[in-house]
C-alpha atoms as a PDB file:
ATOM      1  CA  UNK A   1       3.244 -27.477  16.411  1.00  0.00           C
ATOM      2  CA  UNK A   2       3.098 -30.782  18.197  1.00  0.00           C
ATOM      3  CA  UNK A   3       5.394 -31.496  21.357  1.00  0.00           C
ATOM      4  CA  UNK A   4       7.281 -34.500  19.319  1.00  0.00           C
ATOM      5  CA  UNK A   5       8.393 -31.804  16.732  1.00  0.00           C
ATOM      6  CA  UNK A   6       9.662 -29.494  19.637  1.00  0.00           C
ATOM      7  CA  UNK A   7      11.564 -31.995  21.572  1.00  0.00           C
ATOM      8  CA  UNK A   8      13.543 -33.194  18.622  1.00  0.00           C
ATOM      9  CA  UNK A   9      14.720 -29.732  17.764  1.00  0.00           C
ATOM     10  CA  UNK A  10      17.669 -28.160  19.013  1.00  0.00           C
ATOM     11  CA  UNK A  11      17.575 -24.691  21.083  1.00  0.00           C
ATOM     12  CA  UNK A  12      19.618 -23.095  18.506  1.00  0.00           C
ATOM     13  CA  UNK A  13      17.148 -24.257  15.710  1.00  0.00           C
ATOM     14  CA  UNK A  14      13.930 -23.001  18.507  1.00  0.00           C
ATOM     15  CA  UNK A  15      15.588 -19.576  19.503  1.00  0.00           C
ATOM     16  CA  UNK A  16      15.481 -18.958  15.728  1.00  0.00           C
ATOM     17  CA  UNK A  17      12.132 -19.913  14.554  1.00  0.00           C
ATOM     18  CA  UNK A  18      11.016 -17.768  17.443  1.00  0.00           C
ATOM     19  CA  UNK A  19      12.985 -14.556  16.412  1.00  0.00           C
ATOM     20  CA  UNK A  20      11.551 -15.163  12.818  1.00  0.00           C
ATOM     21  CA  UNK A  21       8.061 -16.033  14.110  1.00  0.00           C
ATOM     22  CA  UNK A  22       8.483 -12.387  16.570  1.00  0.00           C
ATOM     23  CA  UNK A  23       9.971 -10.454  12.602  1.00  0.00           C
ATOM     24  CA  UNK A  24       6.663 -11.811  10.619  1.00  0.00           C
ATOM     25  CA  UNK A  25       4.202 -11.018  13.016  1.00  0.00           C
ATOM     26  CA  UNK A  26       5.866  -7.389  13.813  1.00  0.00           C
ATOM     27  CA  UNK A  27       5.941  -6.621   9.916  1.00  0.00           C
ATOM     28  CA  UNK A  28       2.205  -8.212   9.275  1.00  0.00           C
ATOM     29  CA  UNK A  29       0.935  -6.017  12.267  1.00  0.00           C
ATOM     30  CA  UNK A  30       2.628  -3.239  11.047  1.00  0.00           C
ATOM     31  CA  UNK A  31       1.137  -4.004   7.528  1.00  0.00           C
ATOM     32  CA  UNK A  32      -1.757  -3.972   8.718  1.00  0.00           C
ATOM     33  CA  UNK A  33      -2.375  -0.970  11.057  1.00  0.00           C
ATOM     34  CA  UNK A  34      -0.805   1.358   8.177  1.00  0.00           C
ATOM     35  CA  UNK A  35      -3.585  -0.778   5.670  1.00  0.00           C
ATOM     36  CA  UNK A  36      -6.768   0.222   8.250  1.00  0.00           C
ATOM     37  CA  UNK A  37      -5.252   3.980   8.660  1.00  0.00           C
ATOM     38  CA  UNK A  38      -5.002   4.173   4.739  1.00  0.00           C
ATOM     39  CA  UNK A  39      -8.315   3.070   4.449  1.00  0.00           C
ATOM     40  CA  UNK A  40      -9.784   5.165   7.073  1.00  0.00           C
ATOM     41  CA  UNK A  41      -8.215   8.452   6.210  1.00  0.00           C
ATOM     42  CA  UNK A  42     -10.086   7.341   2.474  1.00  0.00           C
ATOM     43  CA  UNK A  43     -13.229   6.910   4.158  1.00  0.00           C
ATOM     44  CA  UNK A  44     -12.807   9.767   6.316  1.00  0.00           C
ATOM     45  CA  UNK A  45     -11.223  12.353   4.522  1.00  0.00           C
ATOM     46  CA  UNK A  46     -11.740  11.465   0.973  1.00  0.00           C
ATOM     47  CA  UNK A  47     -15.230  10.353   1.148  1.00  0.00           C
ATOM     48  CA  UNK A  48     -13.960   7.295  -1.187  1.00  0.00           C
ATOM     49  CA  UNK A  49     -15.656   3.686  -0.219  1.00  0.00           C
ATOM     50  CA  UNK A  50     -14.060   1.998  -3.476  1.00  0.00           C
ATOM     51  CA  UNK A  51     -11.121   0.634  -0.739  1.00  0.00           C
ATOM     52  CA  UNK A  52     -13.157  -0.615   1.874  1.00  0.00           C
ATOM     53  CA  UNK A  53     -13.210  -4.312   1.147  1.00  0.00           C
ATOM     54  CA  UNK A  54     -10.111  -3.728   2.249  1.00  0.00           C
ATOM     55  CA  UNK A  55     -10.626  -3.646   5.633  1.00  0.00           C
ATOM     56  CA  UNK A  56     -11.194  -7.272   5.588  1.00  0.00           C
ATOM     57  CA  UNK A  57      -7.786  -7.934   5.090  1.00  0.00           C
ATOM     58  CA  UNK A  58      -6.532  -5.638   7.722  1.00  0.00           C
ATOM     59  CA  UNK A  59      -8.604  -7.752   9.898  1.00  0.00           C
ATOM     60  CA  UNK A  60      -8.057 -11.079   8.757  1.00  0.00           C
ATOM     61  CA  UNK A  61      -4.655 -10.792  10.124  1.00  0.00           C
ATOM     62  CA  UNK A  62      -5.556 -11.012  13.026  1.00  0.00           C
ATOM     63  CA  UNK A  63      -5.825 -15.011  13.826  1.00  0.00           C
ATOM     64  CA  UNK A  64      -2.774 -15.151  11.776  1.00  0.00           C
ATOM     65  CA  UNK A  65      -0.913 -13.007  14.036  1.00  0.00           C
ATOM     66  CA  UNK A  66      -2.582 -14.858  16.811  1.00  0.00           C
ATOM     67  CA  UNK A  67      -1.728 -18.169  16.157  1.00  0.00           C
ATOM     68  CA  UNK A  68       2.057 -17.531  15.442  1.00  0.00           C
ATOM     69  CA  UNK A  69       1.818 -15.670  18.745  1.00  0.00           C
ATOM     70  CA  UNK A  70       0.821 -19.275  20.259  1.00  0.00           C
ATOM     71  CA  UNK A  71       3.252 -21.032  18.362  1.00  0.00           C
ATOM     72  CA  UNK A  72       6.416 -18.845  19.715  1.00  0.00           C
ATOM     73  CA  UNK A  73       5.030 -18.935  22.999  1.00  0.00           C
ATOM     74  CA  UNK A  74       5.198 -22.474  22.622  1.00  0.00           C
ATOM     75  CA  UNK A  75       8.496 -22.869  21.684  1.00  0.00           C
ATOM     76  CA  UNK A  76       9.297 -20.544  24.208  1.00  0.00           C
ATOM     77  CA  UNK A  77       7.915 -23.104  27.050  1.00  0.00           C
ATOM     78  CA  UNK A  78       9.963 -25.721  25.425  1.00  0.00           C
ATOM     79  CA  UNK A  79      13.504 -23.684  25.701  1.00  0.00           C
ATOM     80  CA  UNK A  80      12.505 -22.787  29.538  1.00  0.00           C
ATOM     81  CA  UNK A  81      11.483 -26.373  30.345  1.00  0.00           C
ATOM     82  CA  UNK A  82      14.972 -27.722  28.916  1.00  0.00           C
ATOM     83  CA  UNK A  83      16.652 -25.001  30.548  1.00  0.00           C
ATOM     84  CA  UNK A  84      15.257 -26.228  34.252  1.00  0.00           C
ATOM     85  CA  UNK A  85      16.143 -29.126  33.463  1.00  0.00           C
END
């Protein structure tokens, strides 16, 4: 998100696009771990390889989860910078 976009929202409107941001990524991480045990305990136990494309998915996440990590931490530095100020 660019800085102009931050600035001209209000701390309420920030504190709650960063608790959503923090639900999303919990839930898609969570998605995902239970996806690559599933598919794992196929591979593993099952001997089945008919569900490991899957694994791409579970892993695919990953930048997603990373980049609305940056994005809360962003907002984050905006609500401390206007709250030293």
């Amino acid at each position: 998100m660019e800085k102009e976009k931050l600035e001209s929202q209000s701390s309420n409107e920030l504190r709650q696009k960063i608790k959503t941001i923090k639900v999303i990524v919990g839930m898609l991480a969570g998605t995902s771990i239970l996806l690559l045990v599933v598919v794992l305990y196929l591979l593993i136990v099952k001997k089945n390889n008919s569900m490991l494309a899957l694994l791409v998915v579970a892993f695919s996440s990953i930048p997603i989860i990373l980049f609305n990590l940056k994005q809360a931490k962003q907002m984050q530095a905006e609500l401390d910078l206007r709250e030293k100020s």
